[in-house]
Protein backbone atom coordinates (compact mmCIF):
# COMPACT_ATOMS: atom_id res chain seq x y z
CA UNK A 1 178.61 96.43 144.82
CA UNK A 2 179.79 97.55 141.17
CA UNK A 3 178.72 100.95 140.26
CA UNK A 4 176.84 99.94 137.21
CA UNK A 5 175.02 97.18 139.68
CA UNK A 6 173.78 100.66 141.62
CA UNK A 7 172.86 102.32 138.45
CA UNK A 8 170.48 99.50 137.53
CA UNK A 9 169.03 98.95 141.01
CA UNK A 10 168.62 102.72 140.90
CA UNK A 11 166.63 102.91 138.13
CA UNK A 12 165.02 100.18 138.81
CA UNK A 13 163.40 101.21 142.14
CA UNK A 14 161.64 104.22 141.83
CA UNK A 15 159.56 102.79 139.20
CA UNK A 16 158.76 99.47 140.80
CA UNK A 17 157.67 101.75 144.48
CA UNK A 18 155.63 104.16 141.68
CA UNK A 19 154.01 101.13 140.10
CA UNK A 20 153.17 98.83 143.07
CA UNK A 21 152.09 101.74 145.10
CA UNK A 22 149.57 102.65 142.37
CA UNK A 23 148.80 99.05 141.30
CA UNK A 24 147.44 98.66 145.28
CA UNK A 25 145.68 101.57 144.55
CA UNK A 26 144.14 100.71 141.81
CA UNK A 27 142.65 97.50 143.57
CA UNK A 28 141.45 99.53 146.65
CA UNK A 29 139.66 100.86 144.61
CA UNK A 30 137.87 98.03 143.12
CA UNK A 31 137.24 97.27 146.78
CA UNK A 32 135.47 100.40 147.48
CA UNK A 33 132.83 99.63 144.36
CA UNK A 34 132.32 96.54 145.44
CA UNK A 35 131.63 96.74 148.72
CA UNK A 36 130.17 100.22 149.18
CA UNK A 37 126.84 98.83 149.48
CA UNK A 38 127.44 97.37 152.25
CA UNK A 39 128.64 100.90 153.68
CA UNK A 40 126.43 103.19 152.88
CA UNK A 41 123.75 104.19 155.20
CA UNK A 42 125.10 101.91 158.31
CA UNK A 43 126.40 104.87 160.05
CA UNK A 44 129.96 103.45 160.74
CA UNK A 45 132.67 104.79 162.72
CA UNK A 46 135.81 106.29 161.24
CA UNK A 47 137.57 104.03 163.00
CA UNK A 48 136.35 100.79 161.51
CA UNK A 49 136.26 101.89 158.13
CA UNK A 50 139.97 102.92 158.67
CA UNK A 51 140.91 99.72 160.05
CA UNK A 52 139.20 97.97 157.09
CA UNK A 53 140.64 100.00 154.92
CA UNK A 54 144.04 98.99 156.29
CA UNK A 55 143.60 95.22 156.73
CA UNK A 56 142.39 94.91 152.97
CA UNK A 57 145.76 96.79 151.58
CA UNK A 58 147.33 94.10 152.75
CA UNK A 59 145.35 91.76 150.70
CA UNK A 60 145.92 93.67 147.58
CA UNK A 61 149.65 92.59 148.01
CA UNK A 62 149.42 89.46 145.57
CA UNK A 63 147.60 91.56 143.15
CA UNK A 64 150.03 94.27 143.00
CA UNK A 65 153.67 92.87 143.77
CA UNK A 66 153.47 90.60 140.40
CA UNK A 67 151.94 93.70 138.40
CA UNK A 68 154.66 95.96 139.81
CA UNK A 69 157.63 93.53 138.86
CA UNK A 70 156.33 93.04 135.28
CA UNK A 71 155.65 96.69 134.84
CA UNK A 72 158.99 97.99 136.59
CA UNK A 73 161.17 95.31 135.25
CA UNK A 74 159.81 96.33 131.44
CA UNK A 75 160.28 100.09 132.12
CA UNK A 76 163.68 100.05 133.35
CA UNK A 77 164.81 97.88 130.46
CA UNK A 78 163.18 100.32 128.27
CA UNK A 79 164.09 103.26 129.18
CA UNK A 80 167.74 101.58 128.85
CA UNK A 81 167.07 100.80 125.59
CA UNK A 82 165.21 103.70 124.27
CA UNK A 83 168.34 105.97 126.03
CA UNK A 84 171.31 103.84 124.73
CA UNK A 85 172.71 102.69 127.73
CA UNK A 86 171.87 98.88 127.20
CA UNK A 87 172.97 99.59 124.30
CA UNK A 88 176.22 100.84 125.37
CA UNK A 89 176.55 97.81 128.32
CA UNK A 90 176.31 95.44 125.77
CA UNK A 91 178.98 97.20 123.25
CA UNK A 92 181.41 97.05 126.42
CA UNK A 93 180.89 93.19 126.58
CA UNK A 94 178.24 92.60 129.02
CA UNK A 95 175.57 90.07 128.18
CA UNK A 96 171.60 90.47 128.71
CA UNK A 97 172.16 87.93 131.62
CA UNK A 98 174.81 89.96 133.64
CA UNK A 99 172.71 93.55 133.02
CA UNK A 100 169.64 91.65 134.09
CA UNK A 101 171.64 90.02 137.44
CA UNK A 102 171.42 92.48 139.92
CA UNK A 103 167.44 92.97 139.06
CA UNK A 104 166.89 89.03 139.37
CA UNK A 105 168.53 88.28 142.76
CA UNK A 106 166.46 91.48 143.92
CA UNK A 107 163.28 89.83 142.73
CA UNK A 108 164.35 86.50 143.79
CA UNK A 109 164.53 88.71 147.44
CA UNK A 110 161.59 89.64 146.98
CA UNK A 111 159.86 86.40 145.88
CA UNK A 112 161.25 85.07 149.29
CA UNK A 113 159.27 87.60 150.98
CA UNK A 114 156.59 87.66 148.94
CA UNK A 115 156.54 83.54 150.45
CA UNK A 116 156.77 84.49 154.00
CA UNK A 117 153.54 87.06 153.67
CA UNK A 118 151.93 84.59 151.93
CA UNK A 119 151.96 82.30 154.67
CA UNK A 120 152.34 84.31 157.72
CA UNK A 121 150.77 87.72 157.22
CA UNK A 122 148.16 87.17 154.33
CA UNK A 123 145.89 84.77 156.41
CA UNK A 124 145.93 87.07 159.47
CA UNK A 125 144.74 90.21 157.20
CA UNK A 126 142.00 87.89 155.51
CA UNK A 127 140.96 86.95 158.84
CA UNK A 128 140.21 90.61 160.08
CA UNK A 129 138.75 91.71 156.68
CA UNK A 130 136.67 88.55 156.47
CA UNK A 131 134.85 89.04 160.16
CA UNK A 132 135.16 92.79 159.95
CA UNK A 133 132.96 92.74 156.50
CA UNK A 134 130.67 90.15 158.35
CA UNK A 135 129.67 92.28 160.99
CA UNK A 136 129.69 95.14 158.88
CA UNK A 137 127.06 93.41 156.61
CA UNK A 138 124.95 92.04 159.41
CA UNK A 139 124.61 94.98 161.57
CA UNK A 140 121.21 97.21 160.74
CA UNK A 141 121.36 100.39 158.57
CA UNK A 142 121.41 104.21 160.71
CA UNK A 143 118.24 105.07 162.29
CA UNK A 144 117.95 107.75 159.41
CA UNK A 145 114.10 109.73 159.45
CA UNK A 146 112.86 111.38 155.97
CA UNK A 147 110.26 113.49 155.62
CA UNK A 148 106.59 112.08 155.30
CA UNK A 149 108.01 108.23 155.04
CA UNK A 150 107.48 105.50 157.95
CA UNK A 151 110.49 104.68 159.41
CA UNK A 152 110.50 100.86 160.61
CA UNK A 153 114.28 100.34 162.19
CA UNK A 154 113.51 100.02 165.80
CA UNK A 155 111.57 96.74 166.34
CA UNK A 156 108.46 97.32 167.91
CA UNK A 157 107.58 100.81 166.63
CA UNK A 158 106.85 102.22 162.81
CA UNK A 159 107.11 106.27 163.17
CA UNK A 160 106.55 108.98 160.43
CA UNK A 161 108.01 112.53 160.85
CA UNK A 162 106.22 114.97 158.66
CA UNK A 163 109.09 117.20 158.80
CA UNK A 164 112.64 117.55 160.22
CA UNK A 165 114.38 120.84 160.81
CA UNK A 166 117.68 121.80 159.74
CA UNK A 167 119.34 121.25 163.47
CA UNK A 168 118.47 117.58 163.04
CA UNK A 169 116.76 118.02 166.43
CA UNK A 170 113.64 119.61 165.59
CA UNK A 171 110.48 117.58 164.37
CA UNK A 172 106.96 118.54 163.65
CA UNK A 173 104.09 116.36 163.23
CA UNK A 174 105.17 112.76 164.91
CA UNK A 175 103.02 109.94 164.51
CA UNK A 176 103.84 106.97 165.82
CA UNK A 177 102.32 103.18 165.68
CA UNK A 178 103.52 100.74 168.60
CA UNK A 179 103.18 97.17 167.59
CA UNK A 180 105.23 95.99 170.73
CA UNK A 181 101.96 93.85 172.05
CA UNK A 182 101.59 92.46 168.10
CA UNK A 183 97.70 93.45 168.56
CA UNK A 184 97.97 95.37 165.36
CA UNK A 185 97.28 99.41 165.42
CA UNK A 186 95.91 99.58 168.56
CA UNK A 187 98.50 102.01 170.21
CA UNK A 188 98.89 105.44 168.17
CA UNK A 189 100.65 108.65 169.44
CA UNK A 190 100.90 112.25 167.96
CA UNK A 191 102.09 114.90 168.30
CA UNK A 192 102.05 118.68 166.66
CA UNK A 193 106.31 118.95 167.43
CA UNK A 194 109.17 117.17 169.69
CA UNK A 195 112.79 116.61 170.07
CA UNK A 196 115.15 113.77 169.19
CA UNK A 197 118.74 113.59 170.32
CA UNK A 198 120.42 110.55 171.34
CA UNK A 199 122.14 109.60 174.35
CA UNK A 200 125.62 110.53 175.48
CA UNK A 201 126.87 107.01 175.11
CA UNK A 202 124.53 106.57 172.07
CA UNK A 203 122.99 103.47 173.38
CA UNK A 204 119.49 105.42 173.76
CA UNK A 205 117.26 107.67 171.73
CA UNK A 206 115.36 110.42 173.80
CA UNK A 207 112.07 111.72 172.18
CA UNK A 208 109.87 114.71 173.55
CA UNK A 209 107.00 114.47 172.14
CA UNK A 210 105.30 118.76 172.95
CA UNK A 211 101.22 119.13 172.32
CA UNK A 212 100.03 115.51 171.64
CA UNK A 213 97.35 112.58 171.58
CA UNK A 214 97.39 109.25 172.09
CA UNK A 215 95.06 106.46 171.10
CA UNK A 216 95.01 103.08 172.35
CA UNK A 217 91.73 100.48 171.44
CA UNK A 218 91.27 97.85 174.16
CA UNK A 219 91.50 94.32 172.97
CA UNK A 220 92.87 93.06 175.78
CA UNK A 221 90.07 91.61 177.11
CA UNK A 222 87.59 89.37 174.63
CA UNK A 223 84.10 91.30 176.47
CA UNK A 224 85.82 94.35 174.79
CA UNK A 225 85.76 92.50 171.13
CA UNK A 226 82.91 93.56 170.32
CA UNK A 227 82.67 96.79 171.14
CA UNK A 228 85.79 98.21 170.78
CA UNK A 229 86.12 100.95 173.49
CA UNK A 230 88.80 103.07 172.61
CA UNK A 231 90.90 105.12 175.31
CA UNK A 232 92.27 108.97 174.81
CA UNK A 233 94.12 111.01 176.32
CA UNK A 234 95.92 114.13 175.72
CA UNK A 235 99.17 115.36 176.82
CA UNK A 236 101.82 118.54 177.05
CA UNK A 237 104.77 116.34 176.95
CA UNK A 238 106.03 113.15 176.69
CA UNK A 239 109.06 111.33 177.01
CA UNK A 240 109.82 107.92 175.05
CA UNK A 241 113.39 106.10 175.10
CA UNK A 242 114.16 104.02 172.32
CA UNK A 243 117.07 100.93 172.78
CA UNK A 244 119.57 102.00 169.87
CA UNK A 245 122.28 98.97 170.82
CA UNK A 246 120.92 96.77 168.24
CA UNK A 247 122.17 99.50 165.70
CA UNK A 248 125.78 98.95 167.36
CA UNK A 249 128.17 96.88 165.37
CA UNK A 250 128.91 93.92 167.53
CA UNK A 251 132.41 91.88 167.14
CA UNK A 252 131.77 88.65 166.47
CA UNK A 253 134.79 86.09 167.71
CA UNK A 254 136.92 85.58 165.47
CA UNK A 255 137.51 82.02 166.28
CA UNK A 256 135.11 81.04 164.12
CA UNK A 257 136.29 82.17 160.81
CA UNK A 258 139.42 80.33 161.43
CA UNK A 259 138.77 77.37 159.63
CA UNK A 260 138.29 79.19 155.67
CA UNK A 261 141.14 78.00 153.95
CA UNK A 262 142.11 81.63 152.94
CA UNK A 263 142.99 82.60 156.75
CA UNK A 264 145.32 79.72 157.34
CA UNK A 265 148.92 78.62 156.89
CA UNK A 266 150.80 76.13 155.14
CA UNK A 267 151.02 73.46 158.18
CA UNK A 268 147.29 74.73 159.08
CA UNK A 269 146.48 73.61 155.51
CA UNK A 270 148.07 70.23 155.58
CA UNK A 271 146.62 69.63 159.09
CA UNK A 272 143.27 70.54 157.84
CA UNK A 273 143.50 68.04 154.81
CA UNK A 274 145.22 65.26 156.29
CA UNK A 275 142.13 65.36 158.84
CA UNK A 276 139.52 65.31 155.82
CA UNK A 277 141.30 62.57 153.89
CA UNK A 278 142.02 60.01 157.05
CA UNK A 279 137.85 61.08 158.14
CA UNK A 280 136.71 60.41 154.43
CA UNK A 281 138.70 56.72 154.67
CA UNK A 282 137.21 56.07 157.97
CA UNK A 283 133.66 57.26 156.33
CA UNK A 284 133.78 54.60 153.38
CA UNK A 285 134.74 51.84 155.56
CA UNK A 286 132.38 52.67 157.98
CA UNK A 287 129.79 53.02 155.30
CA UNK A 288 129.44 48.93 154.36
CA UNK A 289 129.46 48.19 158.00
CA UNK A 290 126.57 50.48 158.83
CA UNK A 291 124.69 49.34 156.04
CA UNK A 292 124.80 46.09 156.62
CA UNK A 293 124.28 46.00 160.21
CA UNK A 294 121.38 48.30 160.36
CA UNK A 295 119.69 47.68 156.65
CA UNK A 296 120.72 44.31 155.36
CA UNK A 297 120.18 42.19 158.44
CA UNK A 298 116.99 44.14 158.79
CA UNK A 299 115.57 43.20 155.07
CA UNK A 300 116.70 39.48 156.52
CA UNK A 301 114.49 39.75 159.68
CA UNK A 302 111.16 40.94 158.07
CA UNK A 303 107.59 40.71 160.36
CA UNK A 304 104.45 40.27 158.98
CA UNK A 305 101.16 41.96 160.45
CA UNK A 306 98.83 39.46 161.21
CA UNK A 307 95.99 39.68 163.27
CA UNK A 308 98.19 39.62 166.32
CA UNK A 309 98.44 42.68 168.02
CA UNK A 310 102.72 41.92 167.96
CA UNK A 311 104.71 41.68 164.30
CA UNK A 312 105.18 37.88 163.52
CA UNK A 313 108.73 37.17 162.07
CA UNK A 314 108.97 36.37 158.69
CA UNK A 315 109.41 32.11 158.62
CA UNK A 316 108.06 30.54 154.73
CA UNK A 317 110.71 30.00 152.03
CA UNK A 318 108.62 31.45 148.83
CA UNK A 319 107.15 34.31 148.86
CA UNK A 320 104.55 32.97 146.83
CA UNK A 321 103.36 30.69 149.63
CA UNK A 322 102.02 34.08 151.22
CA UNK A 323 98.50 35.30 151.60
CA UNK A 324 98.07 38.64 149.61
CA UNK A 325 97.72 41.14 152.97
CA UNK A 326 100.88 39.29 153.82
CA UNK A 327 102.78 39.89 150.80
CA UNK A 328 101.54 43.71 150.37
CA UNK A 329 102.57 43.98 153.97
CA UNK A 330 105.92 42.02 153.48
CA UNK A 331 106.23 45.25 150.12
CA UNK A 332 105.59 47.51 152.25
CA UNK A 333 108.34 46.91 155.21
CA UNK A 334 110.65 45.88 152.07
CA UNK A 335 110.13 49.37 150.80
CA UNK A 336 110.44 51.35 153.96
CA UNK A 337 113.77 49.46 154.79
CA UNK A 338 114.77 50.45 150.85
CA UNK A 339 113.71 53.92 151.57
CA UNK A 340 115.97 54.40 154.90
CA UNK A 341 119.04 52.71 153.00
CA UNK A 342 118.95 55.13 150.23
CA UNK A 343 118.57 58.16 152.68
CA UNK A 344 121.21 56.87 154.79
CA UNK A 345 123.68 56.41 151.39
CA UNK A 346 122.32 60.29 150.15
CA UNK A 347 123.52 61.37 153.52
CA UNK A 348 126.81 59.49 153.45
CA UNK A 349 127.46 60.86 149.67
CA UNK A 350 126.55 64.59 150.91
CA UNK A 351 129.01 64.24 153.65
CA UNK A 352 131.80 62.56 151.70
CA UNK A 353 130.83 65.31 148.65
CA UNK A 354 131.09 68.07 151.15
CA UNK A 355 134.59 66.81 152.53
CA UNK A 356 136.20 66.68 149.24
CA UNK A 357 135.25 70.09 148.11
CA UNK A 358 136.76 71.49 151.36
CA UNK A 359 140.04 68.95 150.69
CA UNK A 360 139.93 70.88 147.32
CA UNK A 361 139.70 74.41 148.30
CA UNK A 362 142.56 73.54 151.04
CA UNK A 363 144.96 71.79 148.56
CA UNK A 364 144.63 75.07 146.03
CA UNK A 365 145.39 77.64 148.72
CA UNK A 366 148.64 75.22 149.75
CA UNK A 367 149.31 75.99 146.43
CA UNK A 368 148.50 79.81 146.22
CA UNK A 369 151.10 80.39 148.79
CA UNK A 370 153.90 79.43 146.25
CA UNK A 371 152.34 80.86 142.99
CA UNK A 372 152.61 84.47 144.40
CA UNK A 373 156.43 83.86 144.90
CA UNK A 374 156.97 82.18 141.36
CA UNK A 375 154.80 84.26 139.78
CA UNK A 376 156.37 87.65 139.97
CA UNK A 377 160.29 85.60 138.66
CA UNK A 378 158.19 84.45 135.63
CA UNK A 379 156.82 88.15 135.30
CA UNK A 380 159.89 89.63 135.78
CA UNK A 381 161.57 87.06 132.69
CA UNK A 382 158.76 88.49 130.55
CA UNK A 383 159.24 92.08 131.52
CA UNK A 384 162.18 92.49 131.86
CA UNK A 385 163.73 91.22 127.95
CA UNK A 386 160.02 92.51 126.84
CA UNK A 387 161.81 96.00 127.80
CA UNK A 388 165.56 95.62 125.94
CA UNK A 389 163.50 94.64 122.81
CA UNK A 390 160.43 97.01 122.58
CA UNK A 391 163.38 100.31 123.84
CA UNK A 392 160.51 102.22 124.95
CA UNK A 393 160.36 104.02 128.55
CA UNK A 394 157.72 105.69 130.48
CA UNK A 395 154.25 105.03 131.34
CA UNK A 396 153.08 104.68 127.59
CA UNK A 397 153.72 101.27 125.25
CA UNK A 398 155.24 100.22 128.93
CA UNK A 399 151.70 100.29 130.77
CA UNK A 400 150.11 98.54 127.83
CA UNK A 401 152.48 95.39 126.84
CA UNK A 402 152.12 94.98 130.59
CA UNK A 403 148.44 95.04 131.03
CA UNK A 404 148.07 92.43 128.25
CA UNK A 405 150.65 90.13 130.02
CA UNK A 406 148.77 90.93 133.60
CA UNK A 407 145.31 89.76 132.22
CA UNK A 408 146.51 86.52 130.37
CA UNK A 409 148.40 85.51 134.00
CA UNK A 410 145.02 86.59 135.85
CA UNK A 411 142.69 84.84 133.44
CA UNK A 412 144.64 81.76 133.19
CA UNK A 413 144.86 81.96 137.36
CA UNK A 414 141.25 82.28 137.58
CA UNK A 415 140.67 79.93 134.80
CA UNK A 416 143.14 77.29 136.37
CA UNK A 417 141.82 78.09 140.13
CA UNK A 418 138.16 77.68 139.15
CA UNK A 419 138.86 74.33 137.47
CA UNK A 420 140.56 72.98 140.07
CA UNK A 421 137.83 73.61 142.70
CA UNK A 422 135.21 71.60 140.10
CA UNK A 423 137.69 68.81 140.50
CA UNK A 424 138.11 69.00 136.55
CA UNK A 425 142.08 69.48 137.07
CA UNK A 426 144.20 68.44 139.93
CA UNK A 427 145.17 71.28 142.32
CA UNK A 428 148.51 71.58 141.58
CA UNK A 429 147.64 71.81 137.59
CA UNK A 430 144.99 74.04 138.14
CA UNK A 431 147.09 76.88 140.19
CA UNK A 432 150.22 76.20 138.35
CA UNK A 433 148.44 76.33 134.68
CA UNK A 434 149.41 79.86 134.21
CA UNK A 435 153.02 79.55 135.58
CA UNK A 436 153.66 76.38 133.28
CA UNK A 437 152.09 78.58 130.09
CA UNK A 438 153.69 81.78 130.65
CA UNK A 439 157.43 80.70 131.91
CA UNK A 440 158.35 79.64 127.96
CA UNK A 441 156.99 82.57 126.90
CA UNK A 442 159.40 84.46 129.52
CA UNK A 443 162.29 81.94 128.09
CA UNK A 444 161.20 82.90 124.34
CA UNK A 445 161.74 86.74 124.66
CA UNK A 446 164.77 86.08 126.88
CA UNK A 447 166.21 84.75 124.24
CA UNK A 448 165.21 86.99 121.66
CA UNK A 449 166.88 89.39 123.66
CA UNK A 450 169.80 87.69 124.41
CA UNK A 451 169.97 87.41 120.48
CA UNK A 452 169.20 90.67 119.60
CA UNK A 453 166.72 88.98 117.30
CA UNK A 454 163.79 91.26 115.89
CA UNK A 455 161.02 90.31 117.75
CA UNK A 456 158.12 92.31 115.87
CA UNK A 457 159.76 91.89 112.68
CA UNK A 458 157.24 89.59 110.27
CA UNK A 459 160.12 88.89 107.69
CA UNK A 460 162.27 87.87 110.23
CA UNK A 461 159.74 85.05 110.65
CA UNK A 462 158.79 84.64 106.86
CA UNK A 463 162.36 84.59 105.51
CA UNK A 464 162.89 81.30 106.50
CA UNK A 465 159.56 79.49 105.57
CA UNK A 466 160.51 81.31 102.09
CA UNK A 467 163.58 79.89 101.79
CA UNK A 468 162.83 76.67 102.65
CA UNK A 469 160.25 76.28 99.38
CA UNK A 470 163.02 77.83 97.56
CA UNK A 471 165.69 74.76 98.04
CA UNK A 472 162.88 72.63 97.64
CA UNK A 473 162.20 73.88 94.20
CA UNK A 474 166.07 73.41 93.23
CA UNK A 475 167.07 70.06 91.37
């Protein structure tokens, strides 16, 4: 490898690490405001939130890789510029093209890898984020008691602690309503003080209930309905166990989040929509079949309800040569045979509707696998002569010409993605739109670079409209 080859590569790695590093960062974060509502107040090990936390880096990847080239690629070239040493490569004979060599077969590298995680890795890490954040969102908040307010977490029990000491043990005045027999209020317990510490294994919570009453009004047996003997009795202590495993996250298999399009593969995906397209064909041509067996032949065979006790086939050749009971009955099995045909064709169209929006969503993730990989060459062909004609370094004009660039590829991704999925654009035009818009744009400032042409000069560009009314005005 040539020294100046090492030189480039060197100063072109420290930023790129600095950049994607804080990139993934920077959509972590967004992570953490989204989802911290479904955090808060569940009472979750450090463990799972760790392995969450882990999973989902992974599947800020895409995000951040195409960021880092664009941002990288521009500050290198930049700070090259802004420091004369492009300057000086180019005075020595070397072109744009050869400076910019050694940078493009290291993002064409890591396009190829950015491929393989794309289809190997990224589906894996969606997988355990996507079941992790479903359990984490259906298991039931901590068991959490505040002063004065009824507490109604553990099924079967609403409980009201008028005050809870600072060891988190303590309590003073319990009362307790137990709605297990769902007679209403009938059982109430309370207490001046008590204790409340959970189990070793934390599947149980142990209350001691010290100095205490308990009420319970028999209804049990209708005699007592109307008048309502109550029974009281008073105790030193008493012991209640609460079942705290329905506050346990519980793994759910992860089998069955196997078939979103985001957690599969490329040869996954294809399986999954050659299977939708050959069960849509067999569901049209199965569709006129159906109907006419079970509808059409049954609007030929219609009964009539005489006075018969058994339907009398339908044998006249007008329907005018009918009695009127017989016609209005003759509308009415008409109708109900309609009725039945148009449910069964709603279903059908529901079906076939459904199929083709999952044929859709499959066919754009196919798709997103090779975006991420072409993504961050286009970024780096905008970045990267972006940065020999701007000549600025750093984190400044750098951060911001990038930024720009990042949103327009993001909006026109998200833009191109969403109208794909209506079925407005194909698949492949929807997730390619912002590769096809943005690669002449990386071609434009190429050039201009290659040129040494003034990009942000405005009489570069209105010289020549000038002079072209000029020689028209000349005889």
């Amino acid at each position: 490898m040539k020294t100046l080859h090492k030189f480039i590569l060197k100063s072109y790695i420290g930023p790129f690490i600095m950049t994607f590093f804080i990139a993934m960062f920077v959509f972590f974060m967004m992570f953490i405001f989204k989802y911290i509502d479904d955090f808060v107040g569940k009472g979750l090990d450090a463990g799972i939130l760790a392995k969450l936390f882990f999973y989902f880096s992974f599947t800020t990847i895409p995000m951040a890789l195409p960021l880092a080239v664009l941002l990288s690629s521009l500050m290198t070239f930049g700070n090259m510029g802004e420091h004369f040493e492009l300057t000086a490569m180019k005075s020595s004979g070397l072109s744009l093209q050869k400076i910019m060599r050694p940078l493009l077969i290291t993002t064409i590298c890591l396009s190829i890898g950015a491929f393989y995680f794309s289809n190997n890795i990224l589906p894996v890490t969606n997988l355990k984020v996507g079941s992790l954040l479903y359990d984490i969102r259906e298991s039931k908040p901590a068991l959490l008691f505040k002063d004065g307010v009824f507490n109604h977490s553990i099924e079967g029990f609403s409980m009201r602690v008028g005050k809870k000491e600072k060891d988190g043990k303590t309590l003073k005045d319990i009362l307790i309503y137990d709605h297990r027999s769902m007679q209403g209020n009938n059982i109430v317990l309370s207490a001046k003080s008590g204790t409340m510490e959970e189990t070793c294994d934390k599947m149980y919570l142990v209350l001691t209930m010290n100095d205490g009453v308990g009420y319970k009004d028999m209804v049990d047996n209708p005699k007592d309905a109307a008048t309502h003997p109550l029974v009281r009795d008073k105790f030193e202590q008493r012991i209640i166990r609460f079942d705290l495993s329905e506050f346990k996250m519980s793994r759910t298999n992860e089998a069955l989040f196997k078939g979103n399009s985001q957690m599969l593969n490329l040869s996954q995906l294809s399986f999954y929509v050659d299977s939708l397209k050959v069960q849509n064909l067999k569901r049209k041509m199965d569709f006129s079949s159906q109907l006419k067996k079970n509808y059409y032949t049954n609007s030929r065979n219609l009964v009539l309800k005489g006075d018969s006790t058994k339907p009398q086939p339908l044998k006249i050749n007008s329907f005018s040569e009918l009695q009127t009971p017989q016609q209005l009955s003759l509308i009415e099995s008409a109708s109900n045979i309609t009725r039945s045909a148009k449910a069964f064709a709603d279903s059908v169209a529901a079906d076939y509707e459904s199929s083709d929006y999952s044929i859709l969503n499959y066919e754009v993730e196919w798709h997103r696998k090779f975006t991420l990989s072409i993504a961050c060459l286009v970024l780096f062909f905008i970045g990267a002569p972006l940065g020999a004609i701007i000549r600025k370094g750093g984190l400044g004009m750098p951060v911001v010409v990038s930024v720009v660039f990042f949103i327009l590829f993001h909006i026109l991704s998200i833009t191109g993605e969403k109208l794909a999925k209506e079925g407005t654009l194909l698949p492949y035009q929807g997730m390619w739109m912002a590769t096809i818009i943005l690669l002449p744009i990386g071609g434009f400032l190429t050039y201009k670079a290659t040129s040494d042409s003034a990009l942000f000069d405005i009489d570069a560009y209105i010289n020549p409209i000038k002079n072209l009314f000029v020689k028209k005005k000349k005889p």
